[in-house]
PDB file of N, CA and C in Angstrom:
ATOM      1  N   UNK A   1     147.865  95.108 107.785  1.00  0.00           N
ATOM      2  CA  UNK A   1     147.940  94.243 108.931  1.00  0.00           C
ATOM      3  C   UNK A   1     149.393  94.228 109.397  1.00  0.00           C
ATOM      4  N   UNK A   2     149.705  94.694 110.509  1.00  0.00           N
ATOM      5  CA  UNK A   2     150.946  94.796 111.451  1.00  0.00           C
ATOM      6  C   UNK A   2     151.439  93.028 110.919  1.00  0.00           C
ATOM      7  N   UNK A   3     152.893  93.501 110.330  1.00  0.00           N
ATOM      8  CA  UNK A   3     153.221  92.198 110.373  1.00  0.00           C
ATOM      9  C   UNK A   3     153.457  91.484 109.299  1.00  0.00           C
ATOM     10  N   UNK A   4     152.414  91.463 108.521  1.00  0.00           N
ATOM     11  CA  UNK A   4     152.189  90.562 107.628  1.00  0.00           C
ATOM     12  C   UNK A   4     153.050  90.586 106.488  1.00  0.00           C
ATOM     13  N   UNK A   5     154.129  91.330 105.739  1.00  0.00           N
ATOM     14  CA  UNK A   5     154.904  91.094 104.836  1.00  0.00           C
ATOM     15  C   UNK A   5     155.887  90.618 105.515  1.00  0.00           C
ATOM     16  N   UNK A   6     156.264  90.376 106.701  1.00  0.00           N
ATOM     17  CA  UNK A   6     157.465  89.823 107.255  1.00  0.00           C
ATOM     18  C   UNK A   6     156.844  88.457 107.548  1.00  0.00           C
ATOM     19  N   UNK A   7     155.749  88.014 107.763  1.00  0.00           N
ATOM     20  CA  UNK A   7     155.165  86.706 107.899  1.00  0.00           C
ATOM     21  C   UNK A   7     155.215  86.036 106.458  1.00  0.00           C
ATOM     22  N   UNK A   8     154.930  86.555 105.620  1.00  0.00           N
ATOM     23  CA  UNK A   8     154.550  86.508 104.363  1.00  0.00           C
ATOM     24  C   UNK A   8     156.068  85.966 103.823  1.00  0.00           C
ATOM     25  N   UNK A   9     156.929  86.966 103.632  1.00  0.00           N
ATOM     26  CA  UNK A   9     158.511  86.739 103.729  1.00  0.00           C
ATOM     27  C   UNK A   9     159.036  85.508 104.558  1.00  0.00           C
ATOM     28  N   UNK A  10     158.869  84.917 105.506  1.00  0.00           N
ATOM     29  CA  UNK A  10     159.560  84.610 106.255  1.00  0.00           C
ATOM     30  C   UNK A  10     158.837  82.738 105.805  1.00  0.00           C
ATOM     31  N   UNK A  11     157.828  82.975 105.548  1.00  0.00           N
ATOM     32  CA  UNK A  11     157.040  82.046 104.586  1.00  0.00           C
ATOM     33  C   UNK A  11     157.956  81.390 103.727  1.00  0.00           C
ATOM     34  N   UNK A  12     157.595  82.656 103.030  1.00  0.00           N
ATOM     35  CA  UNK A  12     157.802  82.324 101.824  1.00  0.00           C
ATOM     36  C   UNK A  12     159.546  81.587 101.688  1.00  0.00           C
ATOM     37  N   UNK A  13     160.208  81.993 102.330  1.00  0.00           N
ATOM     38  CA  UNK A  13     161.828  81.843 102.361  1.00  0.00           C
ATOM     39  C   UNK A  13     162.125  80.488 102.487  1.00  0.00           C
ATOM     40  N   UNK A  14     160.601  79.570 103.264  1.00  0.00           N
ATOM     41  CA  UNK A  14     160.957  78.524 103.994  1.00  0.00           C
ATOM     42  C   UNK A  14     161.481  77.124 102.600  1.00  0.00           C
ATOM     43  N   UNK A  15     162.450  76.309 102.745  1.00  0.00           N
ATOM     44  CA  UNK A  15     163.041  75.528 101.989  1.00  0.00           C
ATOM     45  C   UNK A  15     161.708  75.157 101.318  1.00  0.00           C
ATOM     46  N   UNK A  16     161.983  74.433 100.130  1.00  0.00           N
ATOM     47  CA  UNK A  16     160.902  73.687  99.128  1.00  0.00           C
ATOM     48  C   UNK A  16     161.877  72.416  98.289  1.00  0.00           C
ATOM     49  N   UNK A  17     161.205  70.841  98.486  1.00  0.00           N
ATOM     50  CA  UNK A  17     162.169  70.244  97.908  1.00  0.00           C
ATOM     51  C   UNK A  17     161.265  69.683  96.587  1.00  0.00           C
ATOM     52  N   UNK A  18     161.263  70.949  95.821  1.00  0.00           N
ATOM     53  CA  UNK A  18     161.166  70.305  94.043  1.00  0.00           C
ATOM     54  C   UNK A  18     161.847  71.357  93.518  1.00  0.00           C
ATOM     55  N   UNK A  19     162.116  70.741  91.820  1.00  0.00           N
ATOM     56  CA  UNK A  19     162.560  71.503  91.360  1.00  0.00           C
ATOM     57  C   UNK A  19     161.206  71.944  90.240  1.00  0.00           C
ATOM     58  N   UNK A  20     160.101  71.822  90.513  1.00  0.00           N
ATOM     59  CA  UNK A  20     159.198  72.194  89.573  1.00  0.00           C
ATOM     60  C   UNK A  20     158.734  73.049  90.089  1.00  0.00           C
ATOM     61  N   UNK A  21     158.769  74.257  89.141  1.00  0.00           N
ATOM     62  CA  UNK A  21     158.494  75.891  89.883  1.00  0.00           C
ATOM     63  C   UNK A  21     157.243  75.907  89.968  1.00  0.00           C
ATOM     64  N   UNK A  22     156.057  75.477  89.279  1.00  0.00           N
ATOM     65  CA  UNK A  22     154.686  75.562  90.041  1.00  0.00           C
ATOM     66  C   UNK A  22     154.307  74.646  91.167  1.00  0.00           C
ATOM     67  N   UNK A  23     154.648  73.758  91.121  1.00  0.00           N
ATOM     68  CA  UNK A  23     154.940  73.035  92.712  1.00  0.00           C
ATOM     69  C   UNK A  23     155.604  73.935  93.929  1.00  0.00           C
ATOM     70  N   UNK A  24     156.614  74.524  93.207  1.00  0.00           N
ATOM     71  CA  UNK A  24     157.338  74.771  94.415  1.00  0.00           C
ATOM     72  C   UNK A  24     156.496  76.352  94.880  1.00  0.00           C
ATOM     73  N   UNK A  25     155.806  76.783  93.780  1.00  0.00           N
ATOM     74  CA  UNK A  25     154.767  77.963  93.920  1.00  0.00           C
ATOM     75  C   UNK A  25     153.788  77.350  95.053  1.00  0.00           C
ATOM     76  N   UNK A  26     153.201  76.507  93.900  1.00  0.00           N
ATOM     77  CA  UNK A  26     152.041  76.260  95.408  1.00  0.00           C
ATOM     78  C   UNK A  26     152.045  76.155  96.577  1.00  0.00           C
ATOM     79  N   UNK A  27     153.317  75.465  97.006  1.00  0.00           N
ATOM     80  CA  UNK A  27     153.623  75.249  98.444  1.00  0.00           C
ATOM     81  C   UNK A  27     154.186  76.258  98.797  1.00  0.00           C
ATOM     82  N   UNK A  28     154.753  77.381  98.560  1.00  0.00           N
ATOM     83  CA  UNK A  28     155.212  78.890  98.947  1.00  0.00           C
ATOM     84  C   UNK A  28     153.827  79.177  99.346  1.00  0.00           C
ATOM     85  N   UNK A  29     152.739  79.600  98.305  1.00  0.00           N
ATOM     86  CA  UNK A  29     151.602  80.330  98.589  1.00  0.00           C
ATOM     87  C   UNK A  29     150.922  79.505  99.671  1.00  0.00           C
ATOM     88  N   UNK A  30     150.787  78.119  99.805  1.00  0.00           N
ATOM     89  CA  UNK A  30     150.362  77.114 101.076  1.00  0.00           C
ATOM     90  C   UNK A  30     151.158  78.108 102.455  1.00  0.00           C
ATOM     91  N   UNK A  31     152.840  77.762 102.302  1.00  0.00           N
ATOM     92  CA  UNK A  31     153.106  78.280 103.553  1.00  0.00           C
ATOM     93  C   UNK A  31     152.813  79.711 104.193  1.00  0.00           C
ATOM     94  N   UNK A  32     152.755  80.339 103.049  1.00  0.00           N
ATOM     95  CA  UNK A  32     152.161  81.918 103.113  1.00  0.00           C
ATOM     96  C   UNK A  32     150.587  81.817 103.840  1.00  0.00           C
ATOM     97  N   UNK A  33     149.756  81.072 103.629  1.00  0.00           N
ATOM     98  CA  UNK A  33     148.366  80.957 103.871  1.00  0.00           C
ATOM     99  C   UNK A  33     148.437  80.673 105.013  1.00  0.00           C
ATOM    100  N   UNK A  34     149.335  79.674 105.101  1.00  0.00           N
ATOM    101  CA  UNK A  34     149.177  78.845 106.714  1.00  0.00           C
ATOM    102  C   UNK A  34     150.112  79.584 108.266  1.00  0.00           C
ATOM    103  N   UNK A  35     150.843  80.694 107.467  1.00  0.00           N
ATOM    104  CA  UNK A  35     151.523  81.733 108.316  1.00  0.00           C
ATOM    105  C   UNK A  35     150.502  83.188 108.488  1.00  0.00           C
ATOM    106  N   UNK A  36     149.591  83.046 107.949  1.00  0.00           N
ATOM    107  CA  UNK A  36     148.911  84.010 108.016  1.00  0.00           C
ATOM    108  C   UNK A  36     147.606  83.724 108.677  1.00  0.00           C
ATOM    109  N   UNK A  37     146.457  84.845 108.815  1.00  0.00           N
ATOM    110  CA  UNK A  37     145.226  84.783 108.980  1.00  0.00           C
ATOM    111  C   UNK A  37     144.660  85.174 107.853  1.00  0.00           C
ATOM    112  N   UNK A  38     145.045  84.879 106.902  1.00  0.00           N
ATOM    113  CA  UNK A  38     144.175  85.196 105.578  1.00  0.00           C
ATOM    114  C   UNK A  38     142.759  84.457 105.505  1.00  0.00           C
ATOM    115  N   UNK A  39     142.717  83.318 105.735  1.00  0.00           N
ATOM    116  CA  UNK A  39     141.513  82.551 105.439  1.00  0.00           C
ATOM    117  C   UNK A  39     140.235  82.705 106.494  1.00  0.00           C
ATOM    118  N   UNK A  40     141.050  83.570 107.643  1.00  0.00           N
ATOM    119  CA  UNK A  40     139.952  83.742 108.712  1.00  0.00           C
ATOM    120  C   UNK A  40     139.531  85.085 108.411  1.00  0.00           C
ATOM    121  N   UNK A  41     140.402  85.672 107.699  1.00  0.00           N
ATOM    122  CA  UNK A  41     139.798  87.123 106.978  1.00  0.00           C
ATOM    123  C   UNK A  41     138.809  87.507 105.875  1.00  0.00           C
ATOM    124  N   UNK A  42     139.214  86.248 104.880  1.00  0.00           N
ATOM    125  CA  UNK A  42     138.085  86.605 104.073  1.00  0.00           C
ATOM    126  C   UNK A  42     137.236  85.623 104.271  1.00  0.00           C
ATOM    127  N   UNK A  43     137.220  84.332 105.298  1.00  0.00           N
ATOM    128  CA  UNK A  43     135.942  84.491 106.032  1.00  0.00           C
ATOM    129  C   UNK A  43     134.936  85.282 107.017  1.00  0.00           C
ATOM    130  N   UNK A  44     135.625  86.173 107.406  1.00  0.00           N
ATOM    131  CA  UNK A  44     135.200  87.615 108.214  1.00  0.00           C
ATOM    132  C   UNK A  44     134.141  88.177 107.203  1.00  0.00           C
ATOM    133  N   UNK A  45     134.962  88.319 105.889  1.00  0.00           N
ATOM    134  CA  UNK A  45     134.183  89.531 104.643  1.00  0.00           C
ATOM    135  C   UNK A  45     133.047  88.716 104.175  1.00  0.00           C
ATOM    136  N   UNK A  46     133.028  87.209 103.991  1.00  0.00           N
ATOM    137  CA  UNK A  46     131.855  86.985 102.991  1.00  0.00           C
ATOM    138  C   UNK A  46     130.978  86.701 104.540  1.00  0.00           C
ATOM    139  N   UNK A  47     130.990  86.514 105.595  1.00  0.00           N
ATOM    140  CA  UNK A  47     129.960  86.914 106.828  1.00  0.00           C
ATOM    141  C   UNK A  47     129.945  87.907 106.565  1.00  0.00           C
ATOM    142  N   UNK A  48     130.192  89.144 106.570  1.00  0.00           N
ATOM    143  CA  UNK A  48     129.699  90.418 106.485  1.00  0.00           C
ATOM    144  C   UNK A  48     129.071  90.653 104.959  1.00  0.00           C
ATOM    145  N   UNK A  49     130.037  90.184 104.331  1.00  0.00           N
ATOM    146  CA  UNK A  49     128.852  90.434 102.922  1.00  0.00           C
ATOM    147  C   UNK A  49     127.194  89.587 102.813  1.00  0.00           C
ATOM    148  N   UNK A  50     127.467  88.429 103.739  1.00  0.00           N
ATOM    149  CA  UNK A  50     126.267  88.172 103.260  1.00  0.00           C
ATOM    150  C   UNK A  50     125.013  88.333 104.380  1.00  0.00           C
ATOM    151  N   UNK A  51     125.371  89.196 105.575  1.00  0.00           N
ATOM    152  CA  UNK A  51     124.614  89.997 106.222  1.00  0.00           C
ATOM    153  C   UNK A  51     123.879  91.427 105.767  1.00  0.00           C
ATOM    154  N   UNK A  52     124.683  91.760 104.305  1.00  0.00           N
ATOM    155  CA  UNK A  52     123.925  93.025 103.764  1.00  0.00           C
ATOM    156  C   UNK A  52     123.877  92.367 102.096  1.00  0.00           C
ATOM    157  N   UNK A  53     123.615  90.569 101.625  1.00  0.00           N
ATOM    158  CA  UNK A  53     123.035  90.899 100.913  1.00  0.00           C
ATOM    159  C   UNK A  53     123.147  88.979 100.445  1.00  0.00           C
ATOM    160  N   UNK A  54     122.929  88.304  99.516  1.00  0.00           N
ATOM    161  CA  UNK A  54     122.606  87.049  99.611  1.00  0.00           C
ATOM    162  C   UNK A  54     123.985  86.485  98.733  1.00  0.00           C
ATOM    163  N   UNK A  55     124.723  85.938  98.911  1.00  0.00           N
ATOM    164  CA  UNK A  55     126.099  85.126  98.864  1.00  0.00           C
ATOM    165  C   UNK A  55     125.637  84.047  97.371  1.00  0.00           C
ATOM    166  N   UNK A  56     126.557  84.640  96.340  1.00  0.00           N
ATOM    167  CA  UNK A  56     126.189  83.686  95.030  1.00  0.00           C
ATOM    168  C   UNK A  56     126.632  82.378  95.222  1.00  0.00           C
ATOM    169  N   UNK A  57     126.568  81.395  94.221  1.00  0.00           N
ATOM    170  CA  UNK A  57     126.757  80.073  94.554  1.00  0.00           C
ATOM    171  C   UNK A  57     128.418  80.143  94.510  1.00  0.00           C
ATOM    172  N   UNK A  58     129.104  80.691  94.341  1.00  0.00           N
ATOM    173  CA  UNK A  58     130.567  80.778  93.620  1.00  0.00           C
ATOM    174  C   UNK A  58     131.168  81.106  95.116  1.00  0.00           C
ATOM    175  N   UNK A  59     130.362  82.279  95.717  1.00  0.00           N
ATOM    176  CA  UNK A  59     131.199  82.464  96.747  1.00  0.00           C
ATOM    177  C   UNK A  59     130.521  81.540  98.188  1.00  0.00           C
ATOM    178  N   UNK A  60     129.355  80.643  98.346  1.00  0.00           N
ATOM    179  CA  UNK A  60     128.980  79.530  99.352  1.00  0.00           C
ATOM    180  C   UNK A  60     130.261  79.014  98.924  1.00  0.00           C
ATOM    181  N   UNK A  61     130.207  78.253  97.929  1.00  0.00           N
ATOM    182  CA  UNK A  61     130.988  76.906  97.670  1.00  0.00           C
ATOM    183  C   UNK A  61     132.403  77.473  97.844  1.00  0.00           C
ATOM    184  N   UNK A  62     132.656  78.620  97.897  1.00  0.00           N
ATOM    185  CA  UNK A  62     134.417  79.374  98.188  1.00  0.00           C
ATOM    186  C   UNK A  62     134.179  79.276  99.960  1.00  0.00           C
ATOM    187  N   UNK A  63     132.987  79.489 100.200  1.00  0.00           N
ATOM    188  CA  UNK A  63     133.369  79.794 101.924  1.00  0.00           C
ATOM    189  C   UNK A  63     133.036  78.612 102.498  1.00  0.00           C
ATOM    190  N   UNK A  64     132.572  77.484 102.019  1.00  0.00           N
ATOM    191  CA  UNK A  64     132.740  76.225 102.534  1.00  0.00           C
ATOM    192  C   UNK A  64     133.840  75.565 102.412  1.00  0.00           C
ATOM    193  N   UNK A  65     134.416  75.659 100.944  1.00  0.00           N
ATOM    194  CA  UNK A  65     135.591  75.218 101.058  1.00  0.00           C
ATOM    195  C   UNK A  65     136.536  75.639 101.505  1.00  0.00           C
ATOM    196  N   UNK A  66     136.519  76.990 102.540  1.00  0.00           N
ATOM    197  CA  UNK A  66     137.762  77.517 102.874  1.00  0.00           C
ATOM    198  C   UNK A  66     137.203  76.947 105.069  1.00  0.00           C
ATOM    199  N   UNK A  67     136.193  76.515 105.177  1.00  0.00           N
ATOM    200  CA  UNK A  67     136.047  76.234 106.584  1.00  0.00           C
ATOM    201  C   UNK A  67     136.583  74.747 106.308  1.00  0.00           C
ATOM    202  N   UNK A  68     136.337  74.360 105.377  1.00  0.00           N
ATOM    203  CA  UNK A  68     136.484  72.914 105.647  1.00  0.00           C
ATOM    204  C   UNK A  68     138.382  72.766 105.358  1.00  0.00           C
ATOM    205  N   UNK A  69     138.934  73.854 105.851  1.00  0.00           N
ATOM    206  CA  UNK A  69     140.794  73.738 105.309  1.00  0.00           C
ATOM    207  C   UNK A  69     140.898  73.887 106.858  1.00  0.00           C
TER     208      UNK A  69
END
């Protein structure tokens, strides 16, 4: 995807005020998500996956919880 490691980067760079490195992870990978179209992408794939075949409970409850973000 045109783009996207410099989105990703440019994310990721953005200040974080903790000093607890999995905190300050999560909210890197948050700003990364929210600079991107990732979540509209692999909502793209599990519509297409489950047009050629029936969507387990693991991945409904992944693609509901990613419409409802």
């Amino acid at each position: 995807m045109p783009g996207f490691t410099e989105t990703v980067q440019e994310a990721w760079e953005k200040p974080v005020n903790t000093q607890d490195a999995l905190i300050s992870l999560h909210v890197k990978l948050l700003h990364s998500a929210n600079s991107t179209a990732i979540v509209q992408v692999i909502l793209l794939e599990l519509e297409m996956a489950h047009e050629r075949r029936n969507l387990s409970q693991e991945e409904l409850e992944f693609k509901k919880f990613l419409k409802s973000r």
